[in-house]
PDB file of N, CA and C in Angstrom:
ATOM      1  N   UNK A   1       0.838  -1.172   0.000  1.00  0.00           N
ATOM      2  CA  UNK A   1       0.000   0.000   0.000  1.00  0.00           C
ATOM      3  C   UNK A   1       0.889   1.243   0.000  1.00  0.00           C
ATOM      4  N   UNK A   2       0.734   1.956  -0.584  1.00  0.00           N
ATOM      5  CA  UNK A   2       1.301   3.599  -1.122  1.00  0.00           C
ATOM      6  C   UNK A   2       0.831   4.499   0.365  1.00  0.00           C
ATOM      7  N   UNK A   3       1.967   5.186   0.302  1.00  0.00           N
ATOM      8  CA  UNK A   3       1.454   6.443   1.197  1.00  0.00           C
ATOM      9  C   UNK A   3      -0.178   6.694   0.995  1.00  0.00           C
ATOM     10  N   UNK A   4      -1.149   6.993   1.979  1.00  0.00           N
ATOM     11  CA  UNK A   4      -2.234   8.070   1.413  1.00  0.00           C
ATOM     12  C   UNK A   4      -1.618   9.503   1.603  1.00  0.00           C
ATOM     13  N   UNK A   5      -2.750  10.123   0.872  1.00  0.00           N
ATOM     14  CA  UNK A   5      -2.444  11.319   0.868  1.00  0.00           C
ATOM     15  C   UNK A   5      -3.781  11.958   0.900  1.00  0.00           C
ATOM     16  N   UNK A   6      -4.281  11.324   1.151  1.00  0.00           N
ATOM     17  CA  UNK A   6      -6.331  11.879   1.324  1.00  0.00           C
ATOM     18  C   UNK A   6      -6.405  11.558   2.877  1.00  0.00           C
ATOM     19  N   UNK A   7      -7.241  12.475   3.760  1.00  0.00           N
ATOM     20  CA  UNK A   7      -7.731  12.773   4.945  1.00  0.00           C
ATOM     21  C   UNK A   7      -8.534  11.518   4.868  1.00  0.00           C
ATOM     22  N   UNK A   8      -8.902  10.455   4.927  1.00  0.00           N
ATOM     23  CA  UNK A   8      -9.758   9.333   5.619  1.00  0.00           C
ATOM     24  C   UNK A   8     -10.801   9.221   6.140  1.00  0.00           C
ATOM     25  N   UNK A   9     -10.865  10.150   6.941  1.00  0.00           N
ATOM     26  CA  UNK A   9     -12.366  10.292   7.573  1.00  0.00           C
ATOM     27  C   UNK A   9     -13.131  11.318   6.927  1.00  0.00           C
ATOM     28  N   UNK A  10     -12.318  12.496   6.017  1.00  0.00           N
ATOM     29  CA  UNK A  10     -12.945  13.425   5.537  1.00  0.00           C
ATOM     30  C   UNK A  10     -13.275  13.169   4.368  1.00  0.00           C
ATOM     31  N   UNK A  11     -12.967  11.975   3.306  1.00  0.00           N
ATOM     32  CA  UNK A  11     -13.569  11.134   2.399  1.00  0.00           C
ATOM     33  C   UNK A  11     -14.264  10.589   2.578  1.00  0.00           C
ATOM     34  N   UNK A  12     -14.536   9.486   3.923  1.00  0.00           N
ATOM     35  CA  UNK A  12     -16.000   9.160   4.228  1.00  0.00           C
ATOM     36  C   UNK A  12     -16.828   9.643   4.485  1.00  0.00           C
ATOM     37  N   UNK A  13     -16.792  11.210   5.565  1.00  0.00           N
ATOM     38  CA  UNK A  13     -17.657  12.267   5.717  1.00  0.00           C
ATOM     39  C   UNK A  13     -18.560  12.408   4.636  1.00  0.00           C
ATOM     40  N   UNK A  14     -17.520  12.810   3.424  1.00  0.00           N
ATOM     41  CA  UNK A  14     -18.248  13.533   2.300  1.00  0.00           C
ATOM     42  C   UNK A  14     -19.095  12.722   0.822  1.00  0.00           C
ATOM     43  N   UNK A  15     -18.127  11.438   1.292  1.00  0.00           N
ATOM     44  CA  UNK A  15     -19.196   9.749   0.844  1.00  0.00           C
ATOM     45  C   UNK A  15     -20.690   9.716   1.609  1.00  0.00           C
ATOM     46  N   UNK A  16     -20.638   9.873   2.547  1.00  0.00           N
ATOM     47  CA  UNK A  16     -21.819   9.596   3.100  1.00  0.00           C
ATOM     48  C   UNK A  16     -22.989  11.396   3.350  1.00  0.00           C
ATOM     49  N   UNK A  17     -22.188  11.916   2.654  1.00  0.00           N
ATOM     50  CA  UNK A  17     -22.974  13.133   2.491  1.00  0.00           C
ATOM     51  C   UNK A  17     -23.726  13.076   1.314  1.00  0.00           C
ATOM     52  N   UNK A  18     -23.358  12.268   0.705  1.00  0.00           N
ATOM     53  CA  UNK A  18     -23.617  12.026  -1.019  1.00  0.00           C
ATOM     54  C   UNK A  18     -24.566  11.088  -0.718  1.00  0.00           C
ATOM     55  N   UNK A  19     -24.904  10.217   0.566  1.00  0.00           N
ATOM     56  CA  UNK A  19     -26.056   9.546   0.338  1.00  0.00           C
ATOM     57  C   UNK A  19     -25.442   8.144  -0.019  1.00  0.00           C
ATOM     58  N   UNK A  20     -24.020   7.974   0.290  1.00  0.00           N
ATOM     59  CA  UNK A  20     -23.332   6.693  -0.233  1.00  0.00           C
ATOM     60  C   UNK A  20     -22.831   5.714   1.261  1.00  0.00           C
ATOM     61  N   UNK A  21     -21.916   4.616   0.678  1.00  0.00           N
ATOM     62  CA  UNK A  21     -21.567   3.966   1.547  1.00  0.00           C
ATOM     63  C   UNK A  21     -19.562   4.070   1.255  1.00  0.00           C
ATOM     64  N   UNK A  22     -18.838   3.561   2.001  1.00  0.00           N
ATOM     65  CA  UNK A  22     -17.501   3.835   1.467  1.00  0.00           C
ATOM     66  C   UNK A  22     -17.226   2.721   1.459  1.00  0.00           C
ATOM     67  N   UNK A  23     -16.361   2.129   0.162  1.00  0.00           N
ATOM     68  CA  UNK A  23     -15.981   0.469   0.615  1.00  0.00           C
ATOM     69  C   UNK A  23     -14.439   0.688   1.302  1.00  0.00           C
ATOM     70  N   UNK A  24     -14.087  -0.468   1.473  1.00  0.00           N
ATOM     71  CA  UNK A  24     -12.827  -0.521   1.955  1.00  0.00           C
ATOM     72  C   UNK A  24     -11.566   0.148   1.140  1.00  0.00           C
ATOM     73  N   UNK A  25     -11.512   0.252   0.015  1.00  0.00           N
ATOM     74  CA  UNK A  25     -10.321   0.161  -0.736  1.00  0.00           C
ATOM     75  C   UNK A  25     -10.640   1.614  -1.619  1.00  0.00           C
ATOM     76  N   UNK A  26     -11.932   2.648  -1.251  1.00  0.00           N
ATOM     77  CA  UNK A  26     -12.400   3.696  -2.013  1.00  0.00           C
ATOM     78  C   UNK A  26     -10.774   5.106  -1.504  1.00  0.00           C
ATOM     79  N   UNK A  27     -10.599   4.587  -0.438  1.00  0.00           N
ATOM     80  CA  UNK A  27      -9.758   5.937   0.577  1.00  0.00           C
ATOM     81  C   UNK A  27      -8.563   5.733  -0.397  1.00  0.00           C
ATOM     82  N   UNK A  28      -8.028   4.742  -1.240  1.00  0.00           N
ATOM     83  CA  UNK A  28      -7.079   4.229  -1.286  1.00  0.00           C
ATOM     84  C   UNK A  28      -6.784   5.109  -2.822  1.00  0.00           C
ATOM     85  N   UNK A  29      -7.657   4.294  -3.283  1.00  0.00           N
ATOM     86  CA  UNK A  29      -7.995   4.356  -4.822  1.00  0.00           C
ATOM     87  C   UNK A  29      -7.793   5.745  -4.676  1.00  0.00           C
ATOM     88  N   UNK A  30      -8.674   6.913  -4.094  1.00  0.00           N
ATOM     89  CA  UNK A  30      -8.704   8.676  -4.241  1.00  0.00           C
ATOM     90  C   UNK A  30      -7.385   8.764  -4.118  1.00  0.00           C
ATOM     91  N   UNK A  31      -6.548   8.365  -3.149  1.00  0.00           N
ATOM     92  CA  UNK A  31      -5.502   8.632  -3.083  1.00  0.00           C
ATOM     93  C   UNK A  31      -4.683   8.556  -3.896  1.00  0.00           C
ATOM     94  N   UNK A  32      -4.746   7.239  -4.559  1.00  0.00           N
ATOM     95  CA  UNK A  32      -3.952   7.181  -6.351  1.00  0.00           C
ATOM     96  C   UNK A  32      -4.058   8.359  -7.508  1.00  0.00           C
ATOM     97  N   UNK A  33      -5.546   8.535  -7.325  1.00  0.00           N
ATOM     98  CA  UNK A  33      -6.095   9.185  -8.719  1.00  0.00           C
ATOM     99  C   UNK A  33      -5.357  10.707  -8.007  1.00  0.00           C
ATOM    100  N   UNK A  34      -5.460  11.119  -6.628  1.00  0.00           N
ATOM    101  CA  UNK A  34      -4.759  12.627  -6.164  1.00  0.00           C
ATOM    102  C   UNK A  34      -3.091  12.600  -6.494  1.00  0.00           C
ATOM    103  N   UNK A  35      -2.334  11.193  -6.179  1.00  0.00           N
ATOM    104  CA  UNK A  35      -0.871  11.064  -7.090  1.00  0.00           C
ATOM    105  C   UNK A  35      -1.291  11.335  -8.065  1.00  0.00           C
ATOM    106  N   UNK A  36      -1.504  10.543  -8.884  1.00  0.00           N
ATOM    107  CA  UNK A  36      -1.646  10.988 -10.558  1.00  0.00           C
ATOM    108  C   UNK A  36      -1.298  12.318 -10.886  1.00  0.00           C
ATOM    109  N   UNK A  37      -2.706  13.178 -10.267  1.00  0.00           N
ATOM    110  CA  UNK A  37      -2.712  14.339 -10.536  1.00  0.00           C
ATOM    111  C   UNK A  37      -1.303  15.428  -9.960  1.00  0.00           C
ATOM    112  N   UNK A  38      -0.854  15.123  -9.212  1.00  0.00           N
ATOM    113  CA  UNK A  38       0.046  15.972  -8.379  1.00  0.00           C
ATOM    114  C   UNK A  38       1.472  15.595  -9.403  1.00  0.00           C
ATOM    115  N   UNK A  39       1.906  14.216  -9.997  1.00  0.00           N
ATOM    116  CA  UNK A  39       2.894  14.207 -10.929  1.00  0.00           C
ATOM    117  C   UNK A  39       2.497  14.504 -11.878  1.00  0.00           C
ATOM    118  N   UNK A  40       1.296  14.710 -12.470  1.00  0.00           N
ATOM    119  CA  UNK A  40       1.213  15.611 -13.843  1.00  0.00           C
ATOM    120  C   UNK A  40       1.662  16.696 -13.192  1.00  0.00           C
ATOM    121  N   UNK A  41       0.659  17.506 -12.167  1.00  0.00           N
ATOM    122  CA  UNK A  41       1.431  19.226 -12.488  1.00  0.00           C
ATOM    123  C   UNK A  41       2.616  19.307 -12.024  1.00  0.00           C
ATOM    124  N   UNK A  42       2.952  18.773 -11.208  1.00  0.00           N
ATOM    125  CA  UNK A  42       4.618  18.260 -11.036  1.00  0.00           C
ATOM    126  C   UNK A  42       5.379  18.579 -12.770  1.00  0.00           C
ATOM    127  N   UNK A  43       5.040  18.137 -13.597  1.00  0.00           N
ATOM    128  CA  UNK A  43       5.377  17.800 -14.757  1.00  0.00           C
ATOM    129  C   UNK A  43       5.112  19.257 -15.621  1.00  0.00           C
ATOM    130  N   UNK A  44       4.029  19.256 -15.311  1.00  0.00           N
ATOM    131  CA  UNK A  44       3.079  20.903 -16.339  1.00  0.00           C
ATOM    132  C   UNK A  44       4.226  21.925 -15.979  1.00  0.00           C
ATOM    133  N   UNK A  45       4.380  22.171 -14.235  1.00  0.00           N
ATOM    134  CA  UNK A  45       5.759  22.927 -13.539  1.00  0.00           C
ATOM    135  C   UNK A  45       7.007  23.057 -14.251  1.00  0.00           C
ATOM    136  N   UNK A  46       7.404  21.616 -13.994  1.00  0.00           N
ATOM    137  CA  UNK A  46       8.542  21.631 -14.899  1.00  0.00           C
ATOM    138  C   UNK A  46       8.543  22.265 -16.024  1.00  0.00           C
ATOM    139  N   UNK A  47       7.904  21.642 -16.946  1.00  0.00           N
ATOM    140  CA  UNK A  47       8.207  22.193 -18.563  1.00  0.00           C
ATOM    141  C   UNK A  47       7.771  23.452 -19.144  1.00  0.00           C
ATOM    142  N   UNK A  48       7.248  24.548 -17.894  1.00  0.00           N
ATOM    143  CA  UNK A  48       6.579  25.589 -17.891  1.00  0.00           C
ATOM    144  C   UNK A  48       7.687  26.379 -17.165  1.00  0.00           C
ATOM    145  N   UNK A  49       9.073  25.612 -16.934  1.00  0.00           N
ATOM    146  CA  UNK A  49      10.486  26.179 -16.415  1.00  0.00           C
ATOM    147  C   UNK A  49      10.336  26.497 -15.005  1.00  0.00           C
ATOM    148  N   UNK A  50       9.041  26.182 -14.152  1.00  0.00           N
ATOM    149  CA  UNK A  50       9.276  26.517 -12.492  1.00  0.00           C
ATOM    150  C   UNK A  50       9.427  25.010 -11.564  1.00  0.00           C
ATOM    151  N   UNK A  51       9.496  25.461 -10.904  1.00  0.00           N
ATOM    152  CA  UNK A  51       9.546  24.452  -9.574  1.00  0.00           C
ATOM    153  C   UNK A  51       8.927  24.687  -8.613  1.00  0.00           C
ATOM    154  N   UNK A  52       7.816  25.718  -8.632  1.00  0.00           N
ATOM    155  CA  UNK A  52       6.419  26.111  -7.911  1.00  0.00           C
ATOM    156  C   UNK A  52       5.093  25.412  -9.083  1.00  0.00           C
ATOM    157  N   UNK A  53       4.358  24.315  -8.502  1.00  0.00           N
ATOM    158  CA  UNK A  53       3.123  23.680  -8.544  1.00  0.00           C
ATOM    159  C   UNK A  53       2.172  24.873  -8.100  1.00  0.00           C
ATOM    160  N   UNK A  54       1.635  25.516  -9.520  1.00  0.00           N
ATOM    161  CA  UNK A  54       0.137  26.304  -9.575  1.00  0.00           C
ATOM    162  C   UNK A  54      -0.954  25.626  -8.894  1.00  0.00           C
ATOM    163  N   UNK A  55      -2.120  26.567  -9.117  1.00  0.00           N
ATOM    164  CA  UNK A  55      -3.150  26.083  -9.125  1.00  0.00           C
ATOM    165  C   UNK A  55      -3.458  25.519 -11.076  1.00  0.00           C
ATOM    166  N   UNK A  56      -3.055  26.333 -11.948  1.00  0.00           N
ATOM    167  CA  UNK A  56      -2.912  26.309 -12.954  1.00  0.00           C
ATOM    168  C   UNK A  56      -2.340  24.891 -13.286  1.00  0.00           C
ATOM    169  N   UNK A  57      -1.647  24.603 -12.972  1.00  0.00           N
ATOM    170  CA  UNK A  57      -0.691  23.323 -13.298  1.00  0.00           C
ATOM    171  C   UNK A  57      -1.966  21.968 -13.116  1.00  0.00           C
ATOM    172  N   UNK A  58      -2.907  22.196 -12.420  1.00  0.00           N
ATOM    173  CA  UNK A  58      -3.733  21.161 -12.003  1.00  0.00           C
ATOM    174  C   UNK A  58      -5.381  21.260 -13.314  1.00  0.00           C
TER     175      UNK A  58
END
């Protein structure tokens, strides 16, 4: 299992605000798809010549 990087309880909070249930492996998964996103603009940064991550970059 990978670092998380998503708040846990504040993903289920907002699962069950939606009227849902959370499975086991949902905290996990967000957490992947939030990597993803953070080495793209990681990436957008780079080739845009900074080493400050925008809001833009996302």
């Amino acid at each position: 299992m990978a670092e998380v990087l998503v708040v846990g309880s504040k993903v289920k909070e907002a699962i069950k605000k939606g009227g849902c249930n959370t499975a086991g492996d949902a905290v996990e998964a967000l957490s992947e798809v939030v990597a993803w996103h953070i080495k793209k603009a990681c990436e957008r940064a780079k080739a845009n010549g900074r080493k400050t991550v925008r809001a833009v970059d996302f």
